[in-house]
PDB file of N, CA and C in Angstrom:
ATOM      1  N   UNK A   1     293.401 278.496 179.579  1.00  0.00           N
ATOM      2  CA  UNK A   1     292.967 278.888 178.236  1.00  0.00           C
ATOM      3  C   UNK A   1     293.090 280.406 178.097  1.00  0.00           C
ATOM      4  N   UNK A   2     293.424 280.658 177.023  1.00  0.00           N
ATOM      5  CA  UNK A   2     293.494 282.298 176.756  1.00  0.00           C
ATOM      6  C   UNK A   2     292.402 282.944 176.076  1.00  0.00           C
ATOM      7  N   UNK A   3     291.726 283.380 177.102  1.00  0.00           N
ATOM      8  CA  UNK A   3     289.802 283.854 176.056  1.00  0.00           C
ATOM      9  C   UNK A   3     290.630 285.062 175.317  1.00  0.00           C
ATOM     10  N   UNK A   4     290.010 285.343 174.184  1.00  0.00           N
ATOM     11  CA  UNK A   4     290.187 286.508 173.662  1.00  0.00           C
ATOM     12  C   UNK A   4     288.856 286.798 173.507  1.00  0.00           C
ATOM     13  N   UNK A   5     288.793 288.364 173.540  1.00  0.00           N
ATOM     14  CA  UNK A   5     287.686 289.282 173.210  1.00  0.00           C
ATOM     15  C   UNK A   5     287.806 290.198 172.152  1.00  0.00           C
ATOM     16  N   UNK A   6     286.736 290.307 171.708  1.00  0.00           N
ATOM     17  CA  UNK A   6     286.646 291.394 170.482  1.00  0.00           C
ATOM     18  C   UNK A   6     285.735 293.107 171.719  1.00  0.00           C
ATOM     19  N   UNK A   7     286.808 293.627 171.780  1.00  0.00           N
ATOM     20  CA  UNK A   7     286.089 294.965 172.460  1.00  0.00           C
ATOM     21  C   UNK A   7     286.059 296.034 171.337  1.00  0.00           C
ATOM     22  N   UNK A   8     284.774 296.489 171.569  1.00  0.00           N
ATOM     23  CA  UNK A   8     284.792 297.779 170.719  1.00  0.00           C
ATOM     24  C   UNK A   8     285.000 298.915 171.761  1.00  0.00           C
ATOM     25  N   UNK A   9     286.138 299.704 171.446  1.00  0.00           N
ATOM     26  CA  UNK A   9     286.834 300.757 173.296  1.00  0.00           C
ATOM     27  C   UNK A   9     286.165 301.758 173.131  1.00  0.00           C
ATOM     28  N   UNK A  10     286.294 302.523 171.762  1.00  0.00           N
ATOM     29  CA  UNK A  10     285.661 304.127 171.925  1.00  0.00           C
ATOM     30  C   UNK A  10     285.149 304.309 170.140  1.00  0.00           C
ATOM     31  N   UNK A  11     284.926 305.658 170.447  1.00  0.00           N
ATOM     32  CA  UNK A  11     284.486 305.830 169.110  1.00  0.00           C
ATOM     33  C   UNK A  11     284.558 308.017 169.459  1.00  0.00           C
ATOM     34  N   UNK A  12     285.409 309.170 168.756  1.00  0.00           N
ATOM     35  CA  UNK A  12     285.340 309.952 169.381  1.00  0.00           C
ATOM     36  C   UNK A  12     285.442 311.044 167.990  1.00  0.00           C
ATOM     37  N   UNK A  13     284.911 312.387 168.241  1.00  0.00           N
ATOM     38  CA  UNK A  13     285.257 313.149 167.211  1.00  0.00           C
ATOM     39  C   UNK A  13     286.001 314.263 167.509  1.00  0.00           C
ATOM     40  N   UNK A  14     287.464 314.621 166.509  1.00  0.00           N
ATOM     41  CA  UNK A  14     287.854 316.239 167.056  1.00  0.00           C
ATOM     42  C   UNK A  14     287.165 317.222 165.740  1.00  0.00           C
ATOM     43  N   UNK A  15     286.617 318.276 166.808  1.00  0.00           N
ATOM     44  CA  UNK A  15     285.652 319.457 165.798  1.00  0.00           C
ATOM     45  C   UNK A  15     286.932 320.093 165.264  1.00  0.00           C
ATOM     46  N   UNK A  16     288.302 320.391 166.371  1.00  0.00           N
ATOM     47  CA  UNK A  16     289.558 321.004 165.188  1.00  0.00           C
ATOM     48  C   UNK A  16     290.108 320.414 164.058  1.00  0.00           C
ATOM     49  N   UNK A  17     289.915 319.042 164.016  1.00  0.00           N
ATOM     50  CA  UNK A  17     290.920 318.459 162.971  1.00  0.00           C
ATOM     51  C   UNK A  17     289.621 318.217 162.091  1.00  0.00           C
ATOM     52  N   UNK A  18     288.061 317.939 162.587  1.00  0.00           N
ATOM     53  CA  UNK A  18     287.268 317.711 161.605  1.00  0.00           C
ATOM     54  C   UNK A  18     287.502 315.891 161.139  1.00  0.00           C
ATOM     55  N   UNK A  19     287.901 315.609 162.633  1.00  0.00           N
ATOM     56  CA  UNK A  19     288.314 313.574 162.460  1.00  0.00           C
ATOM     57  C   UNK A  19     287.321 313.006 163.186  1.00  0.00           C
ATOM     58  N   UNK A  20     287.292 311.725 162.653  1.00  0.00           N
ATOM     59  CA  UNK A  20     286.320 310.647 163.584  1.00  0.00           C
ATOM     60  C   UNK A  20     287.405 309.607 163.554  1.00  0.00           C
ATOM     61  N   UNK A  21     287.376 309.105 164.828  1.00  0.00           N
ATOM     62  CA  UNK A  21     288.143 308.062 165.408  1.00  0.00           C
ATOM     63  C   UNK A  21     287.460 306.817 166.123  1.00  0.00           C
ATOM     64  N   UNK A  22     287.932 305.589 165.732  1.00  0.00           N
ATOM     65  CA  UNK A  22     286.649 304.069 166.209  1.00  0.00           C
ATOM     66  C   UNK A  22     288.146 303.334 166.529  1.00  0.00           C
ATOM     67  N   UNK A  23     288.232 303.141 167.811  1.00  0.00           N
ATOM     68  CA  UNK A  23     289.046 301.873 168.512  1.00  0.00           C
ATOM     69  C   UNK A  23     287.809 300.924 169.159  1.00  0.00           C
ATOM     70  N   UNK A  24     289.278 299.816 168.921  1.00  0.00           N
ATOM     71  CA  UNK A  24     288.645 298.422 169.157  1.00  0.00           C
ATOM     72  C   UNK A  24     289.921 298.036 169.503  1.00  0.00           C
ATOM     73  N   UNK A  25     289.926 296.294 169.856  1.00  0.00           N
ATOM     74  CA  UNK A  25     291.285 295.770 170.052  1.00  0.00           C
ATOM     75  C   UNK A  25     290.470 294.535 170.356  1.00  0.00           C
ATOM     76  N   UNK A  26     291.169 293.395 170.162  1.00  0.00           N
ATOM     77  CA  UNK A  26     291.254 291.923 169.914  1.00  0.00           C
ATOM     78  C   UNK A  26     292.407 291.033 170.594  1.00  0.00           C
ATOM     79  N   UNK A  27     291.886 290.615 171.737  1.00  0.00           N
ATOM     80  CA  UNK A  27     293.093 289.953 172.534  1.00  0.00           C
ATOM     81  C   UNK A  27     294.231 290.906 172.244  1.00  0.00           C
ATOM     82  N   UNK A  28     295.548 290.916 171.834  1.00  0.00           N
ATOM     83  CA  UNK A  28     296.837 291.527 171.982  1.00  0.00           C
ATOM     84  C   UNK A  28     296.890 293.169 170.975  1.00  0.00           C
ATOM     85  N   UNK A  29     296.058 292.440 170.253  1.00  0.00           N
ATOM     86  CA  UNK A  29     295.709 294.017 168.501  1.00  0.00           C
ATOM     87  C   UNK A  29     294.624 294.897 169.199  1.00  0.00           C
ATOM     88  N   UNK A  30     295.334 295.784 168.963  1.00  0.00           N
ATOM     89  CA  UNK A  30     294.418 296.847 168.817  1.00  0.00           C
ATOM     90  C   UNK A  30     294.515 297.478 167.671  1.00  0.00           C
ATOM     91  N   UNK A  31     293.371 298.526 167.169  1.00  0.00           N
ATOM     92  CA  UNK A  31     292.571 298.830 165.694  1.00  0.00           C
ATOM     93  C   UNK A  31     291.875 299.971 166.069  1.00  0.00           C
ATOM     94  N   UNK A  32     292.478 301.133 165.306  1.00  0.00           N
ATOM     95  CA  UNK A  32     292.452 302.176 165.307  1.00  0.00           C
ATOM     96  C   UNK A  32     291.700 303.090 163.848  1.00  0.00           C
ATOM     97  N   UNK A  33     290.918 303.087 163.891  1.00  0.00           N
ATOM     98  CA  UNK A  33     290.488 303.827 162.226  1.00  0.00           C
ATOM     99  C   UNK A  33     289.871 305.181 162.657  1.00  0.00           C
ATOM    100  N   UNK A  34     290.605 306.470 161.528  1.00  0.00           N
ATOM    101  CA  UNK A  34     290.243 307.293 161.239  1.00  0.00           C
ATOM    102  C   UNK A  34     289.688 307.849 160.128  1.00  0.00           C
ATOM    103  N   UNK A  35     288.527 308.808 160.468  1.00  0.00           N
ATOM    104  CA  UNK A  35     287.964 308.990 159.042  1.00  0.00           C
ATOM    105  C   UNK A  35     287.831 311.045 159.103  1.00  0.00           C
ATOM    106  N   UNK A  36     288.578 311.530 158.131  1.00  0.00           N
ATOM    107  CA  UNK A  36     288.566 312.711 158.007  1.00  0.00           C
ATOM    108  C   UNK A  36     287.454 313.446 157.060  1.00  0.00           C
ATOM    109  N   UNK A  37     286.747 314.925 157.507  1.00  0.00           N
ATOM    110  CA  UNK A  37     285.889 314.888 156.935  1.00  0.00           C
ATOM    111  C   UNK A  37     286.331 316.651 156.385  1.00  0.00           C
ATOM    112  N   UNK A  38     286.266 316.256 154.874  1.00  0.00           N
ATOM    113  CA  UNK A  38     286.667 318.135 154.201  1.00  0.00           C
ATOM    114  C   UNK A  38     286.000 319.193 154.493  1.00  0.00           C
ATOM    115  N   UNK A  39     284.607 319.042 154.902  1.00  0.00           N
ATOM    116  CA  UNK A  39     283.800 320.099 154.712  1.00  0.00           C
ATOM    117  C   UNK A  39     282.910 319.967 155.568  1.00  0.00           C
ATOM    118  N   UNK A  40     282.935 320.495 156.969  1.00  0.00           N
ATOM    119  CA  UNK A  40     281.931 320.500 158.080  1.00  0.00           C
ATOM    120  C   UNK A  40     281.228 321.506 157.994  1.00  0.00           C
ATOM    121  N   UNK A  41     280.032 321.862 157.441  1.00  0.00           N
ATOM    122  CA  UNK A  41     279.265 322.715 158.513  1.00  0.00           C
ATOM    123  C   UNK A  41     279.112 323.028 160.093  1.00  0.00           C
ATOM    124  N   UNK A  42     279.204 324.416 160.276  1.00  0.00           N
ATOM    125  CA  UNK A  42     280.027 324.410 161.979  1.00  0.00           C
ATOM    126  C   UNK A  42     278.525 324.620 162.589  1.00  0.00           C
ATOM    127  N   UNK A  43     277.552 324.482 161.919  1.00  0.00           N
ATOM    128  CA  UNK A  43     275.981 324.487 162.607  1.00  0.00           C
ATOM    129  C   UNK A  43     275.445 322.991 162.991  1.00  0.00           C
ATOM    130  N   UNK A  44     276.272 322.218 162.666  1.00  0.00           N
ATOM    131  CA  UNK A  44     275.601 320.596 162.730  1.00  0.00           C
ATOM    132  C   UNK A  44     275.118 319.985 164.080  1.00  0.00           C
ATOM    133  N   UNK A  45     274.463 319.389 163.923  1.00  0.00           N
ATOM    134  CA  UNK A  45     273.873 318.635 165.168  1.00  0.00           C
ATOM    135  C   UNK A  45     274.464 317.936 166.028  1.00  0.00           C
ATOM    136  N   UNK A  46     274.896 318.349 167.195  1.00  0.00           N
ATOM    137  CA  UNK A  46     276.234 317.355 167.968  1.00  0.00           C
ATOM    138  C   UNK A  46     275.100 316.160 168.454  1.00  0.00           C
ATOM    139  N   UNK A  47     273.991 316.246 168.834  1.00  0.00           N
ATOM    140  CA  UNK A  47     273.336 314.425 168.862  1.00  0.00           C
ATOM    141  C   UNK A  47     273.026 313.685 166.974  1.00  0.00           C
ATOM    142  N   UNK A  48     272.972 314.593 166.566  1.00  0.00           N
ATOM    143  CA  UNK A  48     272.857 313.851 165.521  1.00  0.00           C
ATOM    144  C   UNK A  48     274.147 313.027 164.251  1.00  0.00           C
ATOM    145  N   UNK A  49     275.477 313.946 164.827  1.00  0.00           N
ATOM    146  CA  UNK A  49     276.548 313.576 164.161  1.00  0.00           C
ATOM    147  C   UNK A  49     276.603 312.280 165.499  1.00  0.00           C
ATOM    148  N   UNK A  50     276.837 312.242 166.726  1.00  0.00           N
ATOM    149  CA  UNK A  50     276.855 311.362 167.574  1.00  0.00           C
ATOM    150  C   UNK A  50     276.225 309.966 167.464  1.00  0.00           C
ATOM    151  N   UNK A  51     274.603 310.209 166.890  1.00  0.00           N
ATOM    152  CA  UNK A  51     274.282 309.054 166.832  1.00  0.00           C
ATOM    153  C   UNK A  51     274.691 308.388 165.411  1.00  0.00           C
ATOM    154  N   UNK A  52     274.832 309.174 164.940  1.00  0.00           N
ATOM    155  CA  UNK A  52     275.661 309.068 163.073  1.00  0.00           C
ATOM    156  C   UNK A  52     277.156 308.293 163.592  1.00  0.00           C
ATOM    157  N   UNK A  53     277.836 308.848 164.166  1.00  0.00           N
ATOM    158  CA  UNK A  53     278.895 308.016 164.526  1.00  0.00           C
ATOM    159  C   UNK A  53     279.254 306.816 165.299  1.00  0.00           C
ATOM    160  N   UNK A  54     278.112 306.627 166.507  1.00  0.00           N
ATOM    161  CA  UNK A  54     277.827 305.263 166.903  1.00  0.00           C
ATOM    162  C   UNK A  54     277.555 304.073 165.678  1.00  0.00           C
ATOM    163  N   UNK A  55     276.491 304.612 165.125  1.00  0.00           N
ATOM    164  CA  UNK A  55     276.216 303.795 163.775  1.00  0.00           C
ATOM    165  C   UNK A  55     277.315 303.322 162.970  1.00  0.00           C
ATOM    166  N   UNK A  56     278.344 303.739 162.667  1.00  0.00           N
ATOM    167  CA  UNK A  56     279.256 303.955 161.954  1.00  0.00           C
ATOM    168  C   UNK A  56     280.413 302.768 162.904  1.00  0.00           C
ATOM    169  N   UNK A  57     280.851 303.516 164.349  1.00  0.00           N
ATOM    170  CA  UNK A  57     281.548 302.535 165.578  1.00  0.00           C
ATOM    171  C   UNK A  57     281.030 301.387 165.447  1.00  0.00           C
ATOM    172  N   UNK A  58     279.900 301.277 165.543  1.00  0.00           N
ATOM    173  CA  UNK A  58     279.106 299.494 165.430  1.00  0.00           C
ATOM    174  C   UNK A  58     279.496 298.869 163.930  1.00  0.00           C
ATOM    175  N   UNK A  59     279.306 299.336 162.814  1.00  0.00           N
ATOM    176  CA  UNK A  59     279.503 298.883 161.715  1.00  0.00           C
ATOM    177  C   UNK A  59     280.783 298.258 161.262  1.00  0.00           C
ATOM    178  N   UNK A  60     281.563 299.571 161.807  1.00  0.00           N
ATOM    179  CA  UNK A  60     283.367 299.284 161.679  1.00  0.00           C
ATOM    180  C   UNK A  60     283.766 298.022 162.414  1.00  0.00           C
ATOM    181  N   UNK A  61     283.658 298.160 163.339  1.00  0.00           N
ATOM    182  CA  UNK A  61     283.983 296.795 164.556  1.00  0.00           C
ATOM    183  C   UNK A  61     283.217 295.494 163.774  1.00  0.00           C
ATOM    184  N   UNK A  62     281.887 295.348 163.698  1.00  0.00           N
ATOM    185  CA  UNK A  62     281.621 294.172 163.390  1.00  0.00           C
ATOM    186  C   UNK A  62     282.152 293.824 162.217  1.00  0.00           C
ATOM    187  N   UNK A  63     282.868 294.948 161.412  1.00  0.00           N
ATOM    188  CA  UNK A  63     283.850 294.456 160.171  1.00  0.00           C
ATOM    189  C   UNK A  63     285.029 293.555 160.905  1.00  0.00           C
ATOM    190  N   UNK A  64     285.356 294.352 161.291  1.00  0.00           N
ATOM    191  CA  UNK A  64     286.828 293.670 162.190  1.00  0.00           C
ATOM    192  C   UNK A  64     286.794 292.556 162.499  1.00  0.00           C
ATOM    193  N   UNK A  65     285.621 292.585 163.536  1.00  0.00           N
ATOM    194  CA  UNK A  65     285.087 291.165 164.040  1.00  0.00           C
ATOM    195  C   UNK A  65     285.010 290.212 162.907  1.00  0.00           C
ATOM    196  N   UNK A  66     284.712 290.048 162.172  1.00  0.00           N
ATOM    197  CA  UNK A  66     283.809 289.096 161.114  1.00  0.00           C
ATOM    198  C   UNK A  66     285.222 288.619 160.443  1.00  0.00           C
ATOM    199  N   UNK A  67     286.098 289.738 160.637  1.00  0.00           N
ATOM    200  CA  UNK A  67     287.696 288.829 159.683  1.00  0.00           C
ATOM    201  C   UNK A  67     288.515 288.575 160.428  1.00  0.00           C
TER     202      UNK A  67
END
């Protein structure tokens, strides 16, 4: 039998490009979403954008998952 899994892989931010990035992959697919952001304040909270972006990694994926 061929199990497939729904993995959620990473979830990562670049402070140069000002991107958030959420991989996942599904048996053979993998799923890649980026989300760009215009206007960073360069004082922001690196645990608090972190746990902001976990939130966000969990949300995205269980989209994926669900279709």
């Amino acid at each position: 039998m061929n199990e497939r899994k729904f993995i959620f892989r990473s979830y990562s931010f670049n402070d140069n490009k000002q991107e958030a990035a959420f991989e996942y992959c599904y048996g053979k697919y993998s799923f890649k979403e980026k989300v760009a952001f215009s206007h960073i304040n360069q004082d922001y909270s690196k645990p608090v954008l972190d746990r902001a972006l976990f939130l966000a990694f969990l949300t995205i994926g269980t989209s994926y998952y669900k279709a």
